[in-house]
Protein backbone atom coordinates (compact mmCIF):
# COMPACT_ATOMS: atom_id res chain seq x y z
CA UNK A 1 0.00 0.00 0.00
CA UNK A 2 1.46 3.58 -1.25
CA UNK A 3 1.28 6.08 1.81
CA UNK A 4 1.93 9.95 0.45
CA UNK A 5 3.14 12.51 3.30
CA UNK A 6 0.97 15.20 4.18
CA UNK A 7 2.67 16.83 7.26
CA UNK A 8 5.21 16.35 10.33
CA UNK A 9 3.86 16.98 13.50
CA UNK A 10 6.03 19.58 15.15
CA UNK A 11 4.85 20.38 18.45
CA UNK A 12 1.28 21.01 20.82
CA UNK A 13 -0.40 24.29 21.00
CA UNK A 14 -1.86 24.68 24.46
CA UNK A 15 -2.74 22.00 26.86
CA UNK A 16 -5.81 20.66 25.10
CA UNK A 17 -4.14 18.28 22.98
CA UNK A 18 -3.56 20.11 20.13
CA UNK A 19 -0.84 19.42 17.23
CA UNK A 20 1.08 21.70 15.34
CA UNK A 21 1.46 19.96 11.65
CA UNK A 22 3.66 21.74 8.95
CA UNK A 23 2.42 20.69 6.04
CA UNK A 24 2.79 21.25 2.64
CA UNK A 25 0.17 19.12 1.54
CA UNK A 26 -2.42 20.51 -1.23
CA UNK A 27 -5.92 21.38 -0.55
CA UNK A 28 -5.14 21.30 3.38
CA UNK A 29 -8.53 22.41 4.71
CA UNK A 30 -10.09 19.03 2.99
CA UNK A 31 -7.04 16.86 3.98
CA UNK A 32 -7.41 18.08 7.60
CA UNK A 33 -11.41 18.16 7.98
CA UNK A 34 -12.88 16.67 11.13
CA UNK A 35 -13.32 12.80 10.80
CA UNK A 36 -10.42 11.79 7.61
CA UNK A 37 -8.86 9.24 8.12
CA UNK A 38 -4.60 9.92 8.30
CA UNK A 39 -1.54 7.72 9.10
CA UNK A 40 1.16 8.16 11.68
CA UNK A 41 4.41 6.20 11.40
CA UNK A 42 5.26 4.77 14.32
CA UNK A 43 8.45 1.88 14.41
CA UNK A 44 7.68 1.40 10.53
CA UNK A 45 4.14 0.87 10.81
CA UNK A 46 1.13 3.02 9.49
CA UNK A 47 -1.40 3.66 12.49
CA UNK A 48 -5.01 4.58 11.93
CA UNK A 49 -5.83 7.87 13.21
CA UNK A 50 -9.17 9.99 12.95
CA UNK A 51 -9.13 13.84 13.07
CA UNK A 52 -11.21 15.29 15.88
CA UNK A 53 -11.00 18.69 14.92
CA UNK A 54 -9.02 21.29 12.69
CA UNK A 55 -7.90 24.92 12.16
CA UNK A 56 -5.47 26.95 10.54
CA UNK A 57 -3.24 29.00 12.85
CA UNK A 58 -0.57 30.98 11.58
CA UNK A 59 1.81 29.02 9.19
CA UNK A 60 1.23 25.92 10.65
CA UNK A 61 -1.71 23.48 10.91
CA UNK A 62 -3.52 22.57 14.16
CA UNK A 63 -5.46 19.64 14.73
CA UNK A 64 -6.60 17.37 17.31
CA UNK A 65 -6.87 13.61 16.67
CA UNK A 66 -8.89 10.29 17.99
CA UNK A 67 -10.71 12.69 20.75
CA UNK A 68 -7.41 12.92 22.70
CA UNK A 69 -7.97 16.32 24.14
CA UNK A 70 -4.74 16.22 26.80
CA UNK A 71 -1.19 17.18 25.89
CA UNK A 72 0.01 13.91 27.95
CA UNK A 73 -1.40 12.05 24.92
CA UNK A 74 -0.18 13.54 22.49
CA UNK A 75 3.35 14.49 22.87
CA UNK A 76 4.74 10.84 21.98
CA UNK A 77 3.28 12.02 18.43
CA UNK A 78 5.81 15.37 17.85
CA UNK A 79 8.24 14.45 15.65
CA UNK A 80 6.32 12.06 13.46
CA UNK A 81 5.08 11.61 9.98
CA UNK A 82 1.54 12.25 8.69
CA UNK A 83 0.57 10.47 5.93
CA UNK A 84 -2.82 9.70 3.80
CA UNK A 85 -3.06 6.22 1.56
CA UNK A 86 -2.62 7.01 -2.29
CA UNK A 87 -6.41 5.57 -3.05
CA UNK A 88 -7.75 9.07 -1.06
CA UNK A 89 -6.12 11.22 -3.27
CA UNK A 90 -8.92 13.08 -5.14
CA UNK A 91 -9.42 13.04 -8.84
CA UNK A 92 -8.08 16.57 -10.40
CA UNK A 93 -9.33 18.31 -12.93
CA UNK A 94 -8.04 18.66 -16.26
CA UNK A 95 -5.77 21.38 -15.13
CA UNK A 96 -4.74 20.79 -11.36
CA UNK A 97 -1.66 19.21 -10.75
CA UNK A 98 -0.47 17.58 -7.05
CA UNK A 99 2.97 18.83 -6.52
CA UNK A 100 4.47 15.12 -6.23
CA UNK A 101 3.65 15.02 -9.95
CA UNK A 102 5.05 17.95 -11.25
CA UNK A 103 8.47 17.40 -9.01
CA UNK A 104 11.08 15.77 -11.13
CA UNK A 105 9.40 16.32 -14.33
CA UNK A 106 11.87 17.78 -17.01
CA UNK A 107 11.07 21.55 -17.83
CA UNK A 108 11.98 22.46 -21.83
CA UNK A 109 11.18 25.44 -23.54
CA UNK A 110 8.15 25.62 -26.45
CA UNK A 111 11.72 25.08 -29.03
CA UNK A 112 12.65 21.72 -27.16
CA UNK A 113 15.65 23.22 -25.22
CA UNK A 114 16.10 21.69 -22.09
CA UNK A 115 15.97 23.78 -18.85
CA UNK A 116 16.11 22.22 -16.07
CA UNK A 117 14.44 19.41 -13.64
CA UNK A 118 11.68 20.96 -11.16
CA UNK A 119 13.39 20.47 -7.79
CA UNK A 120 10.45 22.18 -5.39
CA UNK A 121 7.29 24.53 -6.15
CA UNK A 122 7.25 27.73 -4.00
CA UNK A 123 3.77 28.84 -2.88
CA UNK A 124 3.72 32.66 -2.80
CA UNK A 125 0.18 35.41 -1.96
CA UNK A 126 0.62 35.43 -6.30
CA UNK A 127 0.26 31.85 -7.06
CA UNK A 128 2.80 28.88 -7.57
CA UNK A 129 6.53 29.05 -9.00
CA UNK A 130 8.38 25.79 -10.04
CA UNK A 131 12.11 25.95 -8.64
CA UNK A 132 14.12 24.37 -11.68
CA UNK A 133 17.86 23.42 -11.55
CA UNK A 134 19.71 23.50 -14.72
CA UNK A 135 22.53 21.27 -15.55
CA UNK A 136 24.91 23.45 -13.91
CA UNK A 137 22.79 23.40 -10.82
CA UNK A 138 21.52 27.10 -11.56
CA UNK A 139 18.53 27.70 -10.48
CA UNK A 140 15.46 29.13 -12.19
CA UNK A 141 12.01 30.39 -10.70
CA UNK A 142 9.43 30.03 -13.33
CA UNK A 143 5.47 31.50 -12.34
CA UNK A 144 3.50 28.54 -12.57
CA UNK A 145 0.21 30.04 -14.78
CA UNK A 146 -0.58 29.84 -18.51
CA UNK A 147 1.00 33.05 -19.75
CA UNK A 148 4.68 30.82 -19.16
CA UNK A 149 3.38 27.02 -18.71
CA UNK A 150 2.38 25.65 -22.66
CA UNK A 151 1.83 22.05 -21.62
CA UNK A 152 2.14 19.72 -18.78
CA UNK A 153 2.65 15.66 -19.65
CA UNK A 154 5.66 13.86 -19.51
CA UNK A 155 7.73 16.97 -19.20
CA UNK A 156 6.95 20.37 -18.77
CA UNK A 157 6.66 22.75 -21.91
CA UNK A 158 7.06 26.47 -20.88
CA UNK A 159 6.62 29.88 -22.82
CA UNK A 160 10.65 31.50 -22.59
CA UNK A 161 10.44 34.91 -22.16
CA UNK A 162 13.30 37.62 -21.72
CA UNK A 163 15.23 37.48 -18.25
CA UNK A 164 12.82 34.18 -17.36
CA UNK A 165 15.86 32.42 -17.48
């Protein structure tokens, strides 16, 4: 069974057995919502655990899990993994995209000159930007949106503009 990683948990907020997940899972308020279903590695196995509640707060998640609502039961959790199966991965749209897709997928311009492999995506207040390393490790910041991105499939077909690269 595929597991995908949606967050770390990084500490408790308060005494009411909340947890602090950094996450840079997609669509976070659905992957968080009160009663999914995620998975927490413990000693290389996958436990079951049901969300209680959830809220954004500041730049980190906070959510409580399997009605545990006392920071003595939760702290054995900071540190670890969060992770969803693959199977509850929803279906995208024609053009949405998870990140784990589009990283590693070779960039080239519309004239079939290679740029660079996407390394990470950057999520700024004016959308996404795909961080591309060239061959000499050089890296390039390209706006993911349609005035630069021609096609997404195998590799990624971008729109070269002056000072883009």
């Amino acid at each position: 069974m595929d597991y995908i990683e949606v967050g770390k948990i990084v500490g408790t907020h308060g005494i009411k057995g909340e947890l602090k997940v950094l996450s840079d899972s997609d669509f976070k308020a659905e992957r968080f919502k009160k009663n999914n279903i995620l998975y927490i590695e413990i000693n290389n196995e996958y436990k079951e655990v049901k969300i209680t509640s959830y809220r954004p707060h500041k730049n980190v998640e906070l959510i409580t899990i399997n009605n545990l609502f006392d920071i003595n039961d939760v702290e054995k959790y900071i540190g670890k993994m969060l992770y969803i199966k693959k199977e509850q991965l929803k279906k995208l749209t024609k053009d949405e995209y998870y990140y784990m897709d589009l990283i590693g997928l070779e960039v080239v311009s519309a004239e079939s000159e290679v740029i660079g492999i996407v390394k990470d995506i950057m999520r700024l207040p004016q959308g996404e930007v795909l961080v591309v390393y060239n061959s000499s490790n050089k890296r390039i910041l390209i706006p993911f949106v349609d005035e630069f991105i021609v096609d997404v499939k195998d590799k990624i077909i971008v729109k070269v503009i002056e000072g883009l690269i």
